[in-house]
N, C-alpha and C. Protein backbone atom coordinates (compact mmCIF):
# COMPACT_ATOMS: atom_id res chain seq x y z
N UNK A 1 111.61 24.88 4.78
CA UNK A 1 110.38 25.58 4.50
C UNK A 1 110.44 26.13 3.08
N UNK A 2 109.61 26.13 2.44
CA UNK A 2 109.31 26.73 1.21
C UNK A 2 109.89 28.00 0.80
N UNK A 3 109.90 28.46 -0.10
CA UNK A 3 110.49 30.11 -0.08
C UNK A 3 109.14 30.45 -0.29
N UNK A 4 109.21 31.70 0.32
CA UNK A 4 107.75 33.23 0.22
C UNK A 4 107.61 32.90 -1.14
N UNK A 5 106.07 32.63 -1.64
CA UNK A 5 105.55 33.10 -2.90
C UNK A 5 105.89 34.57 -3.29
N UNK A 6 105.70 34.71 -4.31
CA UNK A 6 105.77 35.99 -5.69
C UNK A 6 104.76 36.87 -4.77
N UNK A 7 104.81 38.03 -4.61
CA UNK A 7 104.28 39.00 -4.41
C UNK A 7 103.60 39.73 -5.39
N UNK A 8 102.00 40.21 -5.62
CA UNK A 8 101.24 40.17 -6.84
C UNK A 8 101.26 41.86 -6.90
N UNK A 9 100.85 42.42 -7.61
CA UNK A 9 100.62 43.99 -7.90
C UNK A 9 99.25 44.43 -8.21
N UNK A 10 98.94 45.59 -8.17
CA UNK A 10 98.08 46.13 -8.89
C UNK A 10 96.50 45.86 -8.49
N UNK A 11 95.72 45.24 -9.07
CA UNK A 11 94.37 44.68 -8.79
C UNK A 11 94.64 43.44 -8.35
N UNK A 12 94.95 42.76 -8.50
CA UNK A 12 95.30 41.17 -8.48
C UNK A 12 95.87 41.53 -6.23
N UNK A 13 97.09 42.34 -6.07
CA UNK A 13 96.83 42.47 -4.80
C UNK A 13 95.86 42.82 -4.29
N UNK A 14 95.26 44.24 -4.74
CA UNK A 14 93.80 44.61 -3.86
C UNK A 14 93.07 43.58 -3.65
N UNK A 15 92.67 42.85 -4.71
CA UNK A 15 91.90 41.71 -4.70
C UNK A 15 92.30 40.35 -3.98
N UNK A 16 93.33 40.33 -3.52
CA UNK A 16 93.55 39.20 -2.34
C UNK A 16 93.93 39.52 -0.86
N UNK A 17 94.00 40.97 -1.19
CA UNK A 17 93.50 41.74 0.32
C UNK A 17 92.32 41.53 0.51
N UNK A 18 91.69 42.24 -0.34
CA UNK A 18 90.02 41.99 0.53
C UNK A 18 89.39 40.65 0.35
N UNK A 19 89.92 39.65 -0.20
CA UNK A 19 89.68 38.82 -0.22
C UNK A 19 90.29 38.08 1.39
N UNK A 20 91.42 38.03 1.53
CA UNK A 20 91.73 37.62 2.60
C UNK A 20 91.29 38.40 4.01
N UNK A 21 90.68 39.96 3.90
CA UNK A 21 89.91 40.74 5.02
C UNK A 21 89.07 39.85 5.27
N UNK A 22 87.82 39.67 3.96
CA UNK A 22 86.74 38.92 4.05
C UNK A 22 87.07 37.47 4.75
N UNK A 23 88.45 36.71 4.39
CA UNK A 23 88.14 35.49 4.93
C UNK A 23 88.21 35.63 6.81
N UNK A 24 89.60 36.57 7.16
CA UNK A 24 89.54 36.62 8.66
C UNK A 24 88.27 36.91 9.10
N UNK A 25 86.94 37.87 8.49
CA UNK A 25 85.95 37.88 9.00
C UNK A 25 84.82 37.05 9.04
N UNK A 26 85.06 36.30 8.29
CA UNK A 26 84.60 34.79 8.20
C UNK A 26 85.62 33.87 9.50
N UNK A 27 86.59 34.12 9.74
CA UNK A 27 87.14 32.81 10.68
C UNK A 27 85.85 33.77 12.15
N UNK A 28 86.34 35.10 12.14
CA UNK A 28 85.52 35.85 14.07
C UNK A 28 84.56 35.22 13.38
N UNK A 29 83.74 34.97 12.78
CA UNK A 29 82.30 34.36 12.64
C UNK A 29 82.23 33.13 13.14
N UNK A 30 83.15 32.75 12.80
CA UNK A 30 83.13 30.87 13.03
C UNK A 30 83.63 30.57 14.35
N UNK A 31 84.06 31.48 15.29
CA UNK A 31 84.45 31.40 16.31
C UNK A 31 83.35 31.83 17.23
N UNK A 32 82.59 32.21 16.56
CA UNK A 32 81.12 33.58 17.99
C UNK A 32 80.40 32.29 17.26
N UNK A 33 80.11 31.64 15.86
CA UNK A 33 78.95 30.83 15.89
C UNK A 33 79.10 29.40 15.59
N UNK A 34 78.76 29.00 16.24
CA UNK A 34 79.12 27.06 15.93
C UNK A 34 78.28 26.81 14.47
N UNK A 35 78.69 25.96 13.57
CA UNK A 35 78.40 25.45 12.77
C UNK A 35 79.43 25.83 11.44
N UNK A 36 80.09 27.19 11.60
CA UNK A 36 81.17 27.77 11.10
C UNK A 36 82.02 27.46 11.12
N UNK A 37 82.87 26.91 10.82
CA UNK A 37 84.74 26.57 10.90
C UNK A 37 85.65 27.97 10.49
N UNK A 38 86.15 27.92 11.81
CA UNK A 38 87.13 29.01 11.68
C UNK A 38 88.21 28.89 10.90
N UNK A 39 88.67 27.72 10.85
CA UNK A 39 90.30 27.19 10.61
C UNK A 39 90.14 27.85 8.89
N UNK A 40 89.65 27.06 8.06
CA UNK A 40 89.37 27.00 6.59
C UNK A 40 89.58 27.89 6.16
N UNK A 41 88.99 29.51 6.87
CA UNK A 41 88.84 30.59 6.11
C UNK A 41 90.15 31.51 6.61
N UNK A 42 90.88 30.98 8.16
CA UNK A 42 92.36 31.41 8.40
C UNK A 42 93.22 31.00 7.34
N UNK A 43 93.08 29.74 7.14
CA UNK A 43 94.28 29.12 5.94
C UNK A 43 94.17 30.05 4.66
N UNK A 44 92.84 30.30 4.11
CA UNK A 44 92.71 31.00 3.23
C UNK A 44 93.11 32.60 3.16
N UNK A 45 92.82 32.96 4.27
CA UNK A 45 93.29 34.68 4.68
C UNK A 45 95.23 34.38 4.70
N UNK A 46 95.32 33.28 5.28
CA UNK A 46 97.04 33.56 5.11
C UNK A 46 97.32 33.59 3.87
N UNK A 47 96.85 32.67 3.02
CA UNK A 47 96.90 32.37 1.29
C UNK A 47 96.93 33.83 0.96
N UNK A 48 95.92 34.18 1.37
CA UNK A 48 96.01 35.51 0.59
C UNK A 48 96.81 36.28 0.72
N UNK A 49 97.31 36.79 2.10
CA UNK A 49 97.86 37.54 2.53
C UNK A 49 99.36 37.84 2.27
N UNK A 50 99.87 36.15 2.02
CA UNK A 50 101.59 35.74 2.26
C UNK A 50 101.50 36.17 0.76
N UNK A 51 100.44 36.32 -0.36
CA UNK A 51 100.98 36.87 -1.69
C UNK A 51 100.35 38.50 -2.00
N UNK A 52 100.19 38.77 -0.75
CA UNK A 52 100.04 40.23 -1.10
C UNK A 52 100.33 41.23 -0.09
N UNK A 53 100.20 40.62 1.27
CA UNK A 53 100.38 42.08 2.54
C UNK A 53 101.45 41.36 3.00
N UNK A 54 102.77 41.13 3.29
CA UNK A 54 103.68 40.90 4.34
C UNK A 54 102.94 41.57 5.48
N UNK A 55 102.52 42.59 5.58
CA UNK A 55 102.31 43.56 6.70
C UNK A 55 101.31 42.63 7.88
N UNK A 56 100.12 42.32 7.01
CA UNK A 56 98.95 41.73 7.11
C UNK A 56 99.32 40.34 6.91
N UNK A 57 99.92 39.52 6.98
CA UNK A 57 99.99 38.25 6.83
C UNK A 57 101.41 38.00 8.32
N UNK A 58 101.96 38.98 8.77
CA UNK A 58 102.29 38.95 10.12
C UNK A 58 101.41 39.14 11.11
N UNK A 59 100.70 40.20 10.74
CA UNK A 59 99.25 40.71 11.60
C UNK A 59 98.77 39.42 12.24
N UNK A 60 98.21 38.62 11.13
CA UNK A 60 97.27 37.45 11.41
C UNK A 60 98.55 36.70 12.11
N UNK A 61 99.71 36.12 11.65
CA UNK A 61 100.56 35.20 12.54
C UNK A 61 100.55 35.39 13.90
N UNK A 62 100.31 37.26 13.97
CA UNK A 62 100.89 37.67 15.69
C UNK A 62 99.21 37.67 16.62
N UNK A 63 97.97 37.50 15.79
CA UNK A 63 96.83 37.42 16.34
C UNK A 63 96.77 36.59 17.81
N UNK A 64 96.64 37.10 18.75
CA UNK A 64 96.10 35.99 19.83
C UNK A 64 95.05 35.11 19.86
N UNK A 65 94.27 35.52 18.96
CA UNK A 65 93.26 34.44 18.73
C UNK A 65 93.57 33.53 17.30
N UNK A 66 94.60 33.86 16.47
CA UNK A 66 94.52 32.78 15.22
C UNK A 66 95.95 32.50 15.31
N UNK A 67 96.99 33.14 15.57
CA UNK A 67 98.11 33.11 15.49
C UNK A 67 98.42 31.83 15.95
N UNK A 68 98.75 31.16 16.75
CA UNK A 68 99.14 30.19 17.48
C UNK A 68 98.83 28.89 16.74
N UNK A 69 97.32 28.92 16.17
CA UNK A 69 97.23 27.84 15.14
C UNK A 69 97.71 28.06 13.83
N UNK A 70 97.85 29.30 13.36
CA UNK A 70 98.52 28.76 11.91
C UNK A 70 99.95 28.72 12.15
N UNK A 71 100.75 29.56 13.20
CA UNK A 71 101.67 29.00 13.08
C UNK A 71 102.11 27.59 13.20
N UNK A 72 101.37 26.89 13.87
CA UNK A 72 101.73 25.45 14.20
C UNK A 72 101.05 24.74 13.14
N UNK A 73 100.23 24.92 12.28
CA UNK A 73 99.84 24.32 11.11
C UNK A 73 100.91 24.92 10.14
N UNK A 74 101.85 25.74 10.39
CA UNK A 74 103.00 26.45 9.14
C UNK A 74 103.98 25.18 9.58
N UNK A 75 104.01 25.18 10.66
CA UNK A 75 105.58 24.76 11.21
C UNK A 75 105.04 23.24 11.32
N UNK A 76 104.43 22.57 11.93
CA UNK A 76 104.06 20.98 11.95
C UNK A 76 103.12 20.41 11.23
N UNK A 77 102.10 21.24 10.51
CA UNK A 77 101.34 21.28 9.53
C UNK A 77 99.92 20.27 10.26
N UNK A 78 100.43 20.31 11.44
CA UNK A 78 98.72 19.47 12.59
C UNK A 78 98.59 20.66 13.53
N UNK A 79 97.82 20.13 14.64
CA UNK A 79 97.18 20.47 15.60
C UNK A 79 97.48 19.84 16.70
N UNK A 80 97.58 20.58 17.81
CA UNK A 80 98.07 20.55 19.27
C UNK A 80 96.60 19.48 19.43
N UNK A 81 96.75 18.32 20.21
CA UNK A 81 96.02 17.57 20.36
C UNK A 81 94.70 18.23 21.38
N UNK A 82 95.37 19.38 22.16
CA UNK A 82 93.94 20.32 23.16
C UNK A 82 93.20 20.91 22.19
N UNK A 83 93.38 21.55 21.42
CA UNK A 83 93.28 22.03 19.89
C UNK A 83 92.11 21.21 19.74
N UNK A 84 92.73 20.05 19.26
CA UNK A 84 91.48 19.23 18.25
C UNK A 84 90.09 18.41 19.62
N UNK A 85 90.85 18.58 20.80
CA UNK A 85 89.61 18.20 21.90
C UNK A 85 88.84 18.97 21.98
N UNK A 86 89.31 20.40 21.92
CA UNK A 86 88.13 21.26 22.23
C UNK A 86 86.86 21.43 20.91
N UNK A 87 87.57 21.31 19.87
CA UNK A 87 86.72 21.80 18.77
C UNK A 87 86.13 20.59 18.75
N UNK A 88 86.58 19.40 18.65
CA UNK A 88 85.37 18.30 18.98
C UNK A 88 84.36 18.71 20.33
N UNK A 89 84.74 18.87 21.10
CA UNK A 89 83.70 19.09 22.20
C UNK A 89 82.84 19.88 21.38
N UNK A 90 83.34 21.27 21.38
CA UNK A 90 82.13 21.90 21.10
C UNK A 90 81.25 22.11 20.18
N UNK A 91 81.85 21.27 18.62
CA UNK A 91 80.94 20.66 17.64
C UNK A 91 79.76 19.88 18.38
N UNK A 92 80.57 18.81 19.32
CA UNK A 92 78.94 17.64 19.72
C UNK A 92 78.02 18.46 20.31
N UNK A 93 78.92 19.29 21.85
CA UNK A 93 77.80 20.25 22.07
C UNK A 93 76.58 21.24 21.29
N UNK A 94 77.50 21.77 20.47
CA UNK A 94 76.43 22.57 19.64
C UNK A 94 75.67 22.19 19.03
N UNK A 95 75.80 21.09 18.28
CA UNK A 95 75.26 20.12 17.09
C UNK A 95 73.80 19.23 18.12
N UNK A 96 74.79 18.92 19.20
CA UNK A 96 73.62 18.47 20.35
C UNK A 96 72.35 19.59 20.56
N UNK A 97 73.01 20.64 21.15
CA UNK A 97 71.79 21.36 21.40
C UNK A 97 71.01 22.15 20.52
N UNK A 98 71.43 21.77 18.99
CA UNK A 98 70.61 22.34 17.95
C UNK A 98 69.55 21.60 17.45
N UNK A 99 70.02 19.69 17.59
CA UNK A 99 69.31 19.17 17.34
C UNK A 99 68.01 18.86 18.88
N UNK A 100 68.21 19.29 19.49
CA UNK A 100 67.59 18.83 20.96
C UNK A 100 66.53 19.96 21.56
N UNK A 101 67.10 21.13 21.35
CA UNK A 101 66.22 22.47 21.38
C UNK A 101 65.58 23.12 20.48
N UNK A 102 65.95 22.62 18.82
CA UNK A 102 65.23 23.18 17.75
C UNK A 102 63.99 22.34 17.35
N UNK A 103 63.27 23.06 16.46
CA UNK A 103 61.96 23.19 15.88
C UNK A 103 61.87 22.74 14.87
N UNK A 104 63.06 22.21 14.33
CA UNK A 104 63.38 22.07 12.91
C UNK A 104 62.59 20.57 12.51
N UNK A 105 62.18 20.29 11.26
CA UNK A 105 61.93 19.15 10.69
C UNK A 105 63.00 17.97 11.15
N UNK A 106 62.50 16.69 11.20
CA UNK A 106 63.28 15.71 11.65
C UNK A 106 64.60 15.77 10.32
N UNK A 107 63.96 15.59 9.14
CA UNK A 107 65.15 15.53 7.83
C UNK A 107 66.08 16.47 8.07
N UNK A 108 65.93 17.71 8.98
CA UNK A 108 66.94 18.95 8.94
C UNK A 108 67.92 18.50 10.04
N UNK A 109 67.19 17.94 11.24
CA UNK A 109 67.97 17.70 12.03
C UNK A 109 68.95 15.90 11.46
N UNK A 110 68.62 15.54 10.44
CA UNK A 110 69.15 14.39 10.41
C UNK A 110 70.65 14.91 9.24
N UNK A 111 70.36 15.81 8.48
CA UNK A 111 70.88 16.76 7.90
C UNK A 111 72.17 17.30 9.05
N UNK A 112 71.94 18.19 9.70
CA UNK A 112 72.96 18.49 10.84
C UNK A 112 73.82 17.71 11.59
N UNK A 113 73.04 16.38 11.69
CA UNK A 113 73.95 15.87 12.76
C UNK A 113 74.77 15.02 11.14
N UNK A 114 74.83 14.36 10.25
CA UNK A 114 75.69 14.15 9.27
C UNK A 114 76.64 14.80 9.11
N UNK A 115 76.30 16.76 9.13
CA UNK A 115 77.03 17.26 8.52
C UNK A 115 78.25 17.62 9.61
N UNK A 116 77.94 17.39 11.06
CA UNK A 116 78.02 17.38 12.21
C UNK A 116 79.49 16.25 12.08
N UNK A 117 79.09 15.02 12.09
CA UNK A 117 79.89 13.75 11.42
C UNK A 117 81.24 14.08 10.73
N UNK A 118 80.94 14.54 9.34
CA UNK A 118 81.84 14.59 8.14
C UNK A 118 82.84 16.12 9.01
N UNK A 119 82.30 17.30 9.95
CA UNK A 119 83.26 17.94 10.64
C UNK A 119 84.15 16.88 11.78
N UNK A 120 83.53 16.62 11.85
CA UNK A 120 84.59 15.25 13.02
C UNK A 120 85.60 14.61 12.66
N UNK A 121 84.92 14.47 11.62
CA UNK A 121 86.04 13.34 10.70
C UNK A 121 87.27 14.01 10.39
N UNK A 122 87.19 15.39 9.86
CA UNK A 122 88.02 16.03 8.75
C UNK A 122 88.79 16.56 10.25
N UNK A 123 88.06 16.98 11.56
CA UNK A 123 88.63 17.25 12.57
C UNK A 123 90.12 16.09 13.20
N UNK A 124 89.44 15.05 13.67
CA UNK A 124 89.76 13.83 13.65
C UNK A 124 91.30 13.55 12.84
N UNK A 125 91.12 13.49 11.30
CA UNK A 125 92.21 13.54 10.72
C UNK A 125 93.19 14.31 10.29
N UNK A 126 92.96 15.50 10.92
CA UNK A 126 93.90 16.29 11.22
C UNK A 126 95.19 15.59 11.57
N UNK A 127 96.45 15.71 11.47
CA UNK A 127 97.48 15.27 12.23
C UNK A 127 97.85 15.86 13.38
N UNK A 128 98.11 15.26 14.82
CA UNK A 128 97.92 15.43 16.08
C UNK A 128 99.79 15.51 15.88
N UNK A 129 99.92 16.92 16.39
CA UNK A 129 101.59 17.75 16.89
C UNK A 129 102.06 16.75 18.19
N UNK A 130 103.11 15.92 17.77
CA UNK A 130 103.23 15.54 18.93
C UNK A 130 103.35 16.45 20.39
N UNK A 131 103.28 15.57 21.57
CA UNK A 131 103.23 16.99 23.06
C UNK A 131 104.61 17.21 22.91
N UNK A 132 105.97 16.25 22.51
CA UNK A 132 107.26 17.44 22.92
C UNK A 132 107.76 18.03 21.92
N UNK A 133 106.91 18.62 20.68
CA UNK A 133 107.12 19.31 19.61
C UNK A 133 107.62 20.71 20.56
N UNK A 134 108.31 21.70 19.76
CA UNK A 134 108.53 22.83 19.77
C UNK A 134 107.77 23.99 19.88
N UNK A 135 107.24 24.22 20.80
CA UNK A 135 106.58 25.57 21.18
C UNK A 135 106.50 26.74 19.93
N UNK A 136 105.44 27.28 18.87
CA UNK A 136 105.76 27.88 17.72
C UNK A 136 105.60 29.18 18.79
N UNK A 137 107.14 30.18 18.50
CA UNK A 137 106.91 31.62 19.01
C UNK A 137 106.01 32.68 17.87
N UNK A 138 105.78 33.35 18.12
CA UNK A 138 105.39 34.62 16.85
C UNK A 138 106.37 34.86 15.70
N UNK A 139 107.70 34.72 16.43
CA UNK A 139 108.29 35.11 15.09
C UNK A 139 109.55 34.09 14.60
N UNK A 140 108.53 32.50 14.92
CA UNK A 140 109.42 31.22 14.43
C UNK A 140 109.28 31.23 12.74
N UNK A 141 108.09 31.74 12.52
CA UNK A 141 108.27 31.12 11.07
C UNK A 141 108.64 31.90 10.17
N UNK A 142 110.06 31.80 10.02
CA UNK A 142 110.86 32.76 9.46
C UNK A 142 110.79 34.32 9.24
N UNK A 143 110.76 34.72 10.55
CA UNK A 143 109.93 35.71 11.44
C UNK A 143 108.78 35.80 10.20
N UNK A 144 108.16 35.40 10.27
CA UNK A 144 106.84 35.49 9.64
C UNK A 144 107.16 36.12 8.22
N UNK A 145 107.41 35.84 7.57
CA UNK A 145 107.75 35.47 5.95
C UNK A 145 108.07 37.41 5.66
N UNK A 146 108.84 38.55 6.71
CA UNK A 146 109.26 39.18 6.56
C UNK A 146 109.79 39.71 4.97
N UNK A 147 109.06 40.78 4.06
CA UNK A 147 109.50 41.27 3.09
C UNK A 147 110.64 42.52 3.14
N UNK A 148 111.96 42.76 3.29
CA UNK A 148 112.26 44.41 3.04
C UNK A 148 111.60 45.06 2.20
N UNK A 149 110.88 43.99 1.42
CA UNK A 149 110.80 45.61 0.32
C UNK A 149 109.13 45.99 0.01
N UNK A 150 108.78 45.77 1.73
CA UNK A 150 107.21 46.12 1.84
C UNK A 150 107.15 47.41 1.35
């Protein structure tokens, strides 16, 4: 595994704290609303975090709701194949019943279901964790990039 990035100071940390606040509140968004991708803005909140909060960049590892995937995107750098079934499901679903129950112009809905597509795809090529990979615990990845000198 890589060694821990440089730890930043001053403004440059504040600023990838709240930068990385903002992204975890962007992933609960993408999780309460379909059309949002949660994953994108987790990767980005760890980015931020692993160069400025040790504190907060365990936080998110030990999350019950995000934890489990970035660790296994830290440690195998894919996705548990239930993982990538469900978020396909519930892309078609949603994407289905937006285009099927909305009001929208035909071009909008032809719009959605494309953009609908190109999430599949990027879903899709994800790399699939094989099933007898290693179970990621909370504190496999090098107990979570642990600083002493938080």
């Amino acid at each position: 595994m890589d060694p821990a990035p440089k730890l930043q100071h001053g403004l440059r940390r504040i600023g990838l704290v709240l930068l990385g606040l903002g992204f975890v509140g962007m992933a609960f968004l993408g999780v309460m609303l379909p059309g949002i991708p949660a994953t994108p803005f987790l990767m980005l909140a760890s980015y931020c975090f692993v160069r400025s909060s040790p504190r907060l960049h365990r936080w998110l590892h030990r999350s019950p709701l995000f934890g489990k995937l970035l660790r296994d995107w830290e440690t195998h750098r894919g996705m548990h194949r239930s993982v990538k079934r469900t978020a396909m499901v519930l892309v078609v679903v949603a994407v289905t019943c937006s285009i099927t129950f909305s009001s929208l112009p035909v071009w909008a809905k032809i719009c959605i279901g494309c953009l609908a597509l190109v999430g599949l795809t990027v879903i899709w090529r994800i790399p699939t964790i094989p099933t007898g990979a290693a179970e990621t615990k909370p504190e496999s990845v090098e107990s979570i990039r642990q600083n002493p000198g938080e």
